[in-house]
N, C-alpha and C. Protein backbone atom coordinates (compact mmCIF):
# COMPACT_ATOMS: atom_id res chain seq x y z
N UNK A 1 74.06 51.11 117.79
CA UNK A 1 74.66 51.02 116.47
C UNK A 1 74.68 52.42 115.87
N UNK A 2 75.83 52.78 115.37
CA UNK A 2 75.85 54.13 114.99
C UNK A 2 76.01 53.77 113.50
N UNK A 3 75.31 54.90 112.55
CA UNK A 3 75.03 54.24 111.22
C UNK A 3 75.80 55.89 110.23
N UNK A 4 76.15 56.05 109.35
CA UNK A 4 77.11 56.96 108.37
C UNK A 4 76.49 57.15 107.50
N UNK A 5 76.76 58.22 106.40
CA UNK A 5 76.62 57.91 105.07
C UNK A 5 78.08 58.85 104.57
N UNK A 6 78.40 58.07 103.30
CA UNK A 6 79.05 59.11 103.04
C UNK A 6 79.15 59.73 101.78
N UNK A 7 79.81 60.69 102.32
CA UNK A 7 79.83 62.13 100.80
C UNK A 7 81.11 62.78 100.36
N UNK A 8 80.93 63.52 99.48
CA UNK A 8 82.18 63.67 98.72
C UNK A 8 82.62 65.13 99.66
N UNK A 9 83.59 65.84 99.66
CA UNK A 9 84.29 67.03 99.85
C UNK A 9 84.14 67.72 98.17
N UNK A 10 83.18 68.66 98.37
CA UNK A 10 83.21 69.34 97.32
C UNK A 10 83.40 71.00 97.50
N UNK A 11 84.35 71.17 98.02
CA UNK A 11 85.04 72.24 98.61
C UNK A 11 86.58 72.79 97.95
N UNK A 12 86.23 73.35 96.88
CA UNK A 12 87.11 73.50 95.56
C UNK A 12 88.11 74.18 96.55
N UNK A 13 89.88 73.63 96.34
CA UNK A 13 90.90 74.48 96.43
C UNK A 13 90.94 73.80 98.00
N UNK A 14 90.44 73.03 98.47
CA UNK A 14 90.38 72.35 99.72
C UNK A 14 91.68 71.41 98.79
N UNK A 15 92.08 70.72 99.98
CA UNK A 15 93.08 69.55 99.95
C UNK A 15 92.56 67.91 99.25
N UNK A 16 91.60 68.42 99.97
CA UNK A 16 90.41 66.82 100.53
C UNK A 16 89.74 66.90 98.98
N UNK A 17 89.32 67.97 98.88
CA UNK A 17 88.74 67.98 97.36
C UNK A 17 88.46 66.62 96.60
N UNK A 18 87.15 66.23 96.30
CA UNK A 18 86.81 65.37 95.40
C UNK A 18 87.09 64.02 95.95
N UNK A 19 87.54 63.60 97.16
CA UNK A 19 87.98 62.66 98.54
C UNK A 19 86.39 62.30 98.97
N UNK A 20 86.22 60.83 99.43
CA UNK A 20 85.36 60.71 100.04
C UNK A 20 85.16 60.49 101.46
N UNK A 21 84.15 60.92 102.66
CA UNK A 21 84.60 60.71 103.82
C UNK A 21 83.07 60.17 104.36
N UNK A 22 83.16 60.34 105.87
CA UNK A 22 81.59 59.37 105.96
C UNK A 22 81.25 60.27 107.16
N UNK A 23 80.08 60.52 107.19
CA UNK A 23 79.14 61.25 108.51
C UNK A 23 78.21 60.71 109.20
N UNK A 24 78.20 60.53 110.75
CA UNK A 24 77.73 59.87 111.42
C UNK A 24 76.02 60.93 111.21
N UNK A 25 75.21 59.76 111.16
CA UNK A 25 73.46 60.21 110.96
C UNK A 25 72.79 59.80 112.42
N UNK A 26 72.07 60.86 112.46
CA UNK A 26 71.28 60.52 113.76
C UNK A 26 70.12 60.43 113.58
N UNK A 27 69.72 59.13 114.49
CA UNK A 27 68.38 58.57 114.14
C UNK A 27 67.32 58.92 114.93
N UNK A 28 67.21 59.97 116.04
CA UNK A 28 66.67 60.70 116.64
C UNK A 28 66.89 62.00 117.44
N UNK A 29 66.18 62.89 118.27
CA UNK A 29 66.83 63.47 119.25
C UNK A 29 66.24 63.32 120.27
N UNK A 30 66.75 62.72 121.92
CA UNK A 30 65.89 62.53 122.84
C UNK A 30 66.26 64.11 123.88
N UNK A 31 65.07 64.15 124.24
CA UNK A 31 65.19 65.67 125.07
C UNK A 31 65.21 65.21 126.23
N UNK A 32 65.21 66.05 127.19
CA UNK A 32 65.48 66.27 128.41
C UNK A 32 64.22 65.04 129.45
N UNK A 33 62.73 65.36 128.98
CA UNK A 33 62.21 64.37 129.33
C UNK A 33 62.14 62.68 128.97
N UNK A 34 62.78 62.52 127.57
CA UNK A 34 62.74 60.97 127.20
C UNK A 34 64.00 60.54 128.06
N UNK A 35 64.90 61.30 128.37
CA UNK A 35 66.49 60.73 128.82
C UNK A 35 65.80 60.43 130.37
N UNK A 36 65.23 61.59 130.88
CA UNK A 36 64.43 61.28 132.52
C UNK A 36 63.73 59.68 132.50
N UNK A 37 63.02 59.61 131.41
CA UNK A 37 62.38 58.00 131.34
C UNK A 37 63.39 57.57 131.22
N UNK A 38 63.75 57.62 129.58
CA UNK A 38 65.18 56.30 130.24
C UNK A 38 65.70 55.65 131.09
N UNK A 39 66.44 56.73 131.91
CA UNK A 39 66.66 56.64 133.42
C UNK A 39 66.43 56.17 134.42
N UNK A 40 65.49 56.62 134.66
CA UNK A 40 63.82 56.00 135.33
C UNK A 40 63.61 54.32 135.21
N UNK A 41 63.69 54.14 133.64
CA UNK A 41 63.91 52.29 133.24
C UNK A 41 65.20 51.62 133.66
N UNK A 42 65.98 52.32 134.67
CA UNK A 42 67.31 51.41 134.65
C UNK A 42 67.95 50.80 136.02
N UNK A 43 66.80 50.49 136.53
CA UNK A 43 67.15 49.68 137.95
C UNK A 43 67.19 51.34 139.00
N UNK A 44 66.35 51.99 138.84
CA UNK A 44 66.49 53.21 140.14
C UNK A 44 65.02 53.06 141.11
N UNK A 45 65.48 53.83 141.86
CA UNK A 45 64.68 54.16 143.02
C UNK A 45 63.38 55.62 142.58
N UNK A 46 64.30 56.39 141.79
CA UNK A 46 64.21 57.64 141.70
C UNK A 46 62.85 57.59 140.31
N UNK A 47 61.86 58.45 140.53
CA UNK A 47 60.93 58.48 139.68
C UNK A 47 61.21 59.39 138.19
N UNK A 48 60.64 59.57 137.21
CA UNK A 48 60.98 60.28 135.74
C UNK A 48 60.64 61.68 136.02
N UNK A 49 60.00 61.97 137.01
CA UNK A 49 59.58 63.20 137.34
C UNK A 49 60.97 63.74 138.41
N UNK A 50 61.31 63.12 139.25
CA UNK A 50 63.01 63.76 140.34
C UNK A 50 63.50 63.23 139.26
N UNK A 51 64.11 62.65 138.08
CA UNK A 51 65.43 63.10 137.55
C UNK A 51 64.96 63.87 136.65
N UNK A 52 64.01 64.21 136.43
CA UNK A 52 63.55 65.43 135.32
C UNK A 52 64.05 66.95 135.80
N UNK A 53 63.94 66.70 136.97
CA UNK A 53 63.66 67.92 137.84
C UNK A 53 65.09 68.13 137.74
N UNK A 54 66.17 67.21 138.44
CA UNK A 54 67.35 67.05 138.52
C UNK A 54 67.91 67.68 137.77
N UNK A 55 67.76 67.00 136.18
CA UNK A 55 68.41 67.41 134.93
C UNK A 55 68.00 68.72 134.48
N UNK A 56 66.87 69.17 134.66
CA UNK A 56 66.51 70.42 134.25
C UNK A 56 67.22 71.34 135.19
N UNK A 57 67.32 71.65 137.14
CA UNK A 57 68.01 72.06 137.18
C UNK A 57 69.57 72.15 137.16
N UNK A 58 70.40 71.03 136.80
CA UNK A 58 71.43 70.86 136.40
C UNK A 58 71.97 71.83 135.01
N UNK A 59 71.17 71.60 134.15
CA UNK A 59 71.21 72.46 132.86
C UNK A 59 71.56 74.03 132.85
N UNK A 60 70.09 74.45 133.77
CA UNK A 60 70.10 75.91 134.16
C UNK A 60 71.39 76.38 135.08
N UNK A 61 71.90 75.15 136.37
CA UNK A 61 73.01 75.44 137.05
C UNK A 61 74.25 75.85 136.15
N UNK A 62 74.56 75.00 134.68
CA UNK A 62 75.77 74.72 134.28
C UNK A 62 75.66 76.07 133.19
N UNK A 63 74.38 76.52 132.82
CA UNK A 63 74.54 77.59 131.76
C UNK A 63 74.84 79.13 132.76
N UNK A 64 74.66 79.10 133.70
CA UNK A 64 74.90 79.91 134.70
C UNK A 64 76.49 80.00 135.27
N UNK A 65 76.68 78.85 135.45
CA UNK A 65 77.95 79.17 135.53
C UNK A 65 79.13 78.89 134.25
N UNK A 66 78.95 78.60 133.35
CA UNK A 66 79.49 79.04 132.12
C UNK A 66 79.53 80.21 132.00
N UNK A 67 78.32 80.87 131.82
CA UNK A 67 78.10 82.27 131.59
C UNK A 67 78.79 83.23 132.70
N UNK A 68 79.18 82.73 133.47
CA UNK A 68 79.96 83.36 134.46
C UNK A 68 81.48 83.17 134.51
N UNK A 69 81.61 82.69 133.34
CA UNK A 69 83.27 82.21 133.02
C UNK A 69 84.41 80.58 133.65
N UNK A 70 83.18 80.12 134.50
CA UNK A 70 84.00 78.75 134.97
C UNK A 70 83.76 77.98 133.44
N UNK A 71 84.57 76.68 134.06
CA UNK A 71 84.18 75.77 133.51
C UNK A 71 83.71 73.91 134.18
N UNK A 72 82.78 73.33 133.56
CA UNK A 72 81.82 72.91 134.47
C UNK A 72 82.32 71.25 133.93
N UNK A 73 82.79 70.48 134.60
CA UNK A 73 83.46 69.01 134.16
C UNK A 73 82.52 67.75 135.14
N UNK A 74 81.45 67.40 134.30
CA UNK A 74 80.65 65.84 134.59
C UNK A 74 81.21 65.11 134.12
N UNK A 75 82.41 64.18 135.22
CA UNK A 75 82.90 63.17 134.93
C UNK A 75 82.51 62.16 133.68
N UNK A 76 83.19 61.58 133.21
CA UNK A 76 82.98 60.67 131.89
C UNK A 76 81.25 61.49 130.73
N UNK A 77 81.68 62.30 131.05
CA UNK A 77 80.63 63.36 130.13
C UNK A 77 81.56 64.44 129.41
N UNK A 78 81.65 65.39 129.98
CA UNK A 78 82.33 66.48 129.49
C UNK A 78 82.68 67.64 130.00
N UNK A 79 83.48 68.49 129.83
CA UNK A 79 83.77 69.78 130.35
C UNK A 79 83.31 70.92 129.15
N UNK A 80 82.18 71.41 130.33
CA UNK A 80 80.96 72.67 129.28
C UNK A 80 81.97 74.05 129.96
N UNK A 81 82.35 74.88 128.65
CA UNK A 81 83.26 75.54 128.84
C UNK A 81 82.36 77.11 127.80
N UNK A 82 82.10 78.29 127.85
CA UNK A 82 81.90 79.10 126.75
C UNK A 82 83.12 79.28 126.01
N UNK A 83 82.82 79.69 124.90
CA UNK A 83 84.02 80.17 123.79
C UNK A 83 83.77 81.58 123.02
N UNK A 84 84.31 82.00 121.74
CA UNK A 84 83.91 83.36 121.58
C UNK A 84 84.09 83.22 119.93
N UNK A 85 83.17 83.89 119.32
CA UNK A 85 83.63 83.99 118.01
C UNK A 85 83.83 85.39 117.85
N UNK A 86 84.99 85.29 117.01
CA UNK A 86 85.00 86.95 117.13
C UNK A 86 85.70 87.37 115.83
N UNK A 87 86.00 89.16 115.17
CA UNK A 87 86.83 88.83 114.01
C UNK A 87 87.98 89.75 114.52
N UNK A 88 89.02 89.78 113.70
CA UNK A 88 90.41 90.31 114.15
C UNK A 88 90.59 91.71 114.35
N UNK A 89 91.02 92.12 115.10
CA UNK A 89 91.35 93.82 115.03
C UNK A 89 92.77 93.64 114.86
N UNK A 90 93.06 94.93 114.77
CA UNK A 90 94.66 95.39 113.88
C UNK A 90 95.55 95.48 115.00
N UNK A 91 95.01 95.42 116.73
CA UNK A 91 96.26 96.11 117.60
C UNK A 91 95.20 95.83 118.68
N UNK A 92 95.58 95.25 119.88
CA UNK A 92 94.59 95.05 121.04
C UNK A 92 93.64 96.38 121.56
N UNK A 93 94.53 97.41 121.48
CA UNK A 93 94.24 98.99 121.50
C UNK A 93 92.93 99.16 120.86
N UNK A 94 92.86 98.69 119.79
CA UNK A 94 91.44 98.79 118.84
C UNK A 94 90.47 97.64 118.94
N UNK A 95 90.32 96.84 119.96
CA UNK A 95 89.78 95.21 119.86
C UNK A 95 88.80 96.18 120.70
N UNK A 96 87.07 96.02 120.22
CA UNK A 96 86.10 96.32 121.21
C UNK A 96 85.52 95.25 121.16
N UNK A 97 84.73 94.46 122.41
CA UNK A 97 83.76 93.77 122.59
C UNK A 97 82.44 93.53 121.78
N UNK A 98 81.80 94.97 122.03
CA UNK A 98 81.04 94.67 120.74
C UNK A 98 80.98 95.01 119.40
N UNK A 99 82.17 95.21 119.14
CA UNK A 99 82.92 95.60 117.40
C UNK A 99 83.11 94.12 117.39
N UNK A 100 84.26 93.26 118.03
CA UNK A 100 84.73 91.92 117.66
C UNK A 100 84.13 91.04 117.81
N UNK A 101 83.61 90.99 119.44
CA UNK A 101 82.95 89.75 119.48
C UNK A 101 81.76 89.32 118.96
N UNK A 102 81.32 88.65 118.09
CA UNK A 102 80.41 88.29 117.13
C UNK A 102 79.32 87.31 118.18
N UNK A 103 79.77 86.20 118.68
CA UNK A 103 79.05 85.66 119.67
C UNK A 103 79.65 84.87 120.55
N UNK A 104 78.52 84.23 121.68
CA UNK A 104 79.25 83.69 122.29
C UNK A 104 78.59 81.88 122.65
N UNK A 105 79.54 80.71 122.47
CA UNK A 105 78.52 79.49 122.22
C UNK A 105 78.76 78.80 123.43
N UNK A 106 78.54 77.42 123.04
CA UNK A 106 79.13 76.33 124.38
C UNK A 106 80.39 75.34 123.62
N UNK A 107 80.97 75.32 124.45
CA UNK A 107 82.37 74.18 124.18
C UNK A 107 82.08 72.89 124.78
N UNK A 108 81.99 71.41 124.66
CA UNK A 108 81.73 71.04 124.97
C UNK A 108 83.18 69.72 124.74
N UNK A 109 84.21 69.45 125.83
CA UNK A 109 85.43 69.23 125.49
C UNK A 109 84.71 67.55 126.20
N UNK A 110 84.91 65.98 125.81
CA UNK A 110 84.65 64.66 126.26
C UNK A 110 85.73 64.59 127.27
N UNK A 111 85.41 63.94 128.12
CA UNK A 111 86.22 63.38 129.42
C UNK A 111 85.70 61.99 129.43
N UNK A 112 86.34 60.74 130.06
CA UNK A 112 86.63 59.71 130.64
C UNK A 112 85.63 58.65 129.29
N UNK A 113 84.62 58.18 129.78
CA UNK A 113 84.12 57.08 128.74
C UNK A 113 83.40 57.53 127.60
N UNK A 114 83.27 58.76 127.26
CA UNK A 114 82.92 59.15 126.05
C UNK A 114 84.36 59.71 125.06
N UNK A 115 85.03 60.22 125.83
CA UNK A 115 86.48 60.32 125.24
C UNK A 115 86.79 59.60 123.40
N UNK A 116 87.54 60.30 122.69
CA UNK A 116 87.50 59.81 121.30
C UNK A 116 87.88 58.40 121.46
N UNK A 117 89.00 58.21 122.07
CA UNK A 117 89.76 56.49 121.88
C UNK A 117 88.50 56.01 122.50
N UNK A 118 88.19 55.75 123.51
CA UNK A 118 87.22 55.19 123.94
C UNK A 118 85.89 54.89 123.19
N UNK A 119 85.27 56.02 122.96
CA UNK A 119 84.02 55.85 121.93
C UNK A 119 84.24 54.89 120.61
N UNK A 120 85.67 55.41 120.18
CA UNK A 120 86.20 54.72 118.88
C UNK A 120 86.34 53.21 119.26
N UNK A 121 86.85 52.76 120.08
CA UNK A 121 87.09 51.20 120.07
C UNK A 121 85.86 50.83 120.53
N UNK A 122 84.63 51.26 121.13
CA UNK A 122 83.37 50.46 121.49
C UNK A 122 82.41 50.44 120.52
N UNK A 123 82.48 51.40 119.72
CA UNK A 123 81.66 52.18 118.67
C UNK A 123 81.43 50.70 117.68
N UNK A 124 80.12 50.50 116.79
CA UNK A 124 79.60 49.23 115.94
C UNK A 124 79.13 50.42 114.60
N UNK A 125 79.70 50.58 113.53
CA UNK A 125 78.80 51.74 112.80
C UNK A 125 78.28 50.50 111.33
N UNK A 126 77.49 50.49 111.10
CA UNK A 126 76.89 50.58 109.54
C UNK A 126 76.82 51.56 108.57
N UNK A 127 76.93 51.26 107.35
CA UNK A 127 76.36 52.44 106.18
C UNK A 127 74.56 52.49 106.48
N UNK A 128 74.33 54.05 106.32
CA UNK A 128 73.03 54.38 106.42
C UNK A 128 72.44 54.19 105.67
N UNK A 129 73.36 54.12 104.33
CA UNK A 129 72.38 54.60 102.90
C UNK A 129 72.22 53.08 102.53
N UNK A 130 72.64 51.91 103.03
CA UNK A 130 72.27 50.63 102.73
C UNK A 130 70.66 49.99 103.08
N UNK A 131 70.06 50.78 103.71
CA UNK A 131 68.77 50.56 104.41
C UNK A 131 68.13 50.11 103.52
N UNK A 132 66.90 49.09 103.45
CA UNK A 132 66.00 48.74 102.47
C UNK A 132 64.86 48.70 103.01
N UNK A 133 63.79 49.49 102.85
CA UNK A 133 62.59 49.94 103.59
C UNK A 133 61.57 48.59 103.00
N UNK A 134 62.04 47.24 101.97
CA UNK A 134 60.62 46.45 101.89
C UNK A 134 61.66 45.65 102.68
N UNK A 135 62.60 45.05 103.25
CA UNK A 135 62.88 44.28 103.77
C UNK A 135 63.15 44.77 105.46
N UNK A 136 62.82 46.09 105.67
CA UNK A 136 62.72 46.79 106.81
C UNK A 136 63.97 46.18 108.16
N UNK A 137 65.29 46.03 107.36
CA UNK A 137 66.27 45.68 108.07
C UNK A 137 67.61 46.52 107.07
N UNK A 138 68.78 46.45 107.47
CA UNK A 138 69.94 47.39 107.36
C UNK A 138 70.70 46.32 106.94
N UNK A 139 71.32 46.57 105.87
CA UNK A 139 72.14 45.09 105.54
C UNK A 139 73.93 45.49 106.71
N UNK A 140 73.99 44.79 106.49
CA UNK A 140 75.25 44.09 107.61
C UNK A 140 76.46 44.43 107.13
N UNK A 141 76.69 45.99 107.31
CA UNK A 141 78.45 46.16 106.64
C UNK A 141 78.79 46.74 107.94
N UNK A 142 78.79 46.04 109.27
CA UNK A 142 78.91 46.60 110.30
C UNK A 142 80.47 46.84 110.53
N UNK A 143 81.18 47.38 111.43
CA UNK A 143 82.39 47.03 111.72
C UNK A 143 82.81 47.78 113.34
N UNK A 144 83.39 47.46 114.24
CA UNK A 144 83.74 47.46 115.21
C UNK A 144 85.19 48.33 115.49
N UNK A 145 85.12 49.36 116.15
CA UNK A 145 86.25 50.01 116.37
C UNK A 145 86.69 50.53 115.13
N UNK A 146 85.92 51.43 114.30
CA UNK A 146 86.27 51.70 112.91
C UNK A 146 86.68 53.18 113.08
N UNK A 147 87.78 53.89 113.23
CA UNK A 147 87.61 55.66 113.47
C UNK A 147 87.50 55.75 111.66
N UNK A 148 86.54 57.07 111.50
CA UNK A 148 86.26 57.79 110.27
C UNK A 148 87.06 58.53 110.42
N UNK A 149 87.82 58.76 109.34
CA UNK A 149 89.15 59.69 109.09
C UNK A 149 87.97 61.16 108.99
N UNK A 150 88.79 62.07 109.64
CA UNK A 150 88.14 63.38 109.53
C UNK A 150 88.91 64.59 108.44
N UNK A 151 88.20 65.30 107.00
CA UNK A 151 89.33 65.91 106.21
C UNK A 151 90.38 66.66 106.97
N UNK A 152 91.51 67.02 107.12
CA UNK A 152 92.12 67.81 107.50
C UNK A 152 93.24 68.80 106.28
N UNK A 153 93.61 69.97 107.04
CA UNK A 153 95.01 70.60 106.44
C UNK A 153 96.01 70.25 106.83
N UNK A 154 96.94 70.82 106.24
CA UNK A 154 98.15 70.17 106.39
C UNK A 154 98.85 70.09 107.75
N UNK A 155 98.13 70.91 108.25
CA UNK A 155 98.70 71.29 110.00
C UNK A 155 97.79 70.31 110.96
N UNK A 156 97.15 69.66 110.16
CA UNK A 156 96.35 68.58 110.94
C UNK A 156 94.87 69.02 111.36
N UNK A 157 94.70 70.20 111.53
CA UNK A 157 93.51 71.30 111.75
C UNK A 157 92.05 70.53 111.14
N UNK A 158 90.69 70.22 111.35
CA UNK A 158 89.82 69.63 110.88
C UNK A 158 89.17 70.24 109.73
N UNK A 159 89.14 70.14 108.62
CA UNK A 159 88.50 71.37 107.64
C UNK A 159 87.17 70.45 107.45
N UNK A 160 86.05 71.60 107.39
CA UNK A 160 84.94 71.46 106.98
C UNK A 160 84.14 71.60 105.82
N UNK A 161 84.48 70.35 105.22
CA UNK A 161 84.33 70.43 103.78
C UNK A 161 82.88 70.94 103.41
């Protein structure tokens, strides 16, 4: 169950301005060893310690070769790609590396069952902020296949209110 709250766009001279939209909340973060258990619990052969191992060197494999300019595609996961932030020079002639490029992150583009349509039609979300801690249950404004409109400009572009 994926649970929201939502908030206003208070991003003066924005479009969206004073618009309300909703943000998915996360109710934990599991690392590298809770996902190995997980795993581990799901009908395998394989112990929490070999897919630990697995995943850890998988990680180190894929930041390696990112960093080396491929790009790295785990079926119905994603394609881990680097990207660049950088700011503008006046004429390619004048573009230096380390004048422009500011940094460098991970891209992380969905493929096959995590994919937006996909996630969107399986997806169950609730409001977060409905929670009632003496009745220690979430009241029921669930809904099924709900996409959250994301603010945009006029060019369709995602603005971050």
């Amino acid at each position: 169950m994926l649970h929201y709250k939502v908030y206003q766009n208070k991003s003066k001279g924005n479009k969206a301005y004073g618009k309300w939209f909703a943000r998915a909340t996360v109710n934990q973060t599991i690392d590298l060893e809770q996902l190995a258990e997980h795993m581990a619990n799901h009908n395998t052969p394989y112990s929490k310690g070999a897919i630990f191992g697995v995943l850890t060197d998988m990680v180190n494999c894929i930041r390696e070769l990112v960093l080396e300019g491929n790009a790295v595609k785990i079926p119905n996961l994603a394609i881990f790609s680097a990207g660049l932030t950088t700011t503008a020079a006046e004429s390619p002639d004048v573009f230096s590396p380390t004048k422009n490029i500011k940094s460098v992150h991970l891209r992380a583009r969905s493929t096959g069952d995590l994919t937006r349509a996909v996630l969107t039609a399986a997806a169950k979300v609730t409001r977060a902020d409905t929670y009632d801690p003496s009745l220690n249950t979430i009241e029921d404004e669930t809904e099924t296949g709900t996409e959250t409109e994301t603010p945009t400009d006029p060019d369709g572009k995602s603005v971050n209110p």
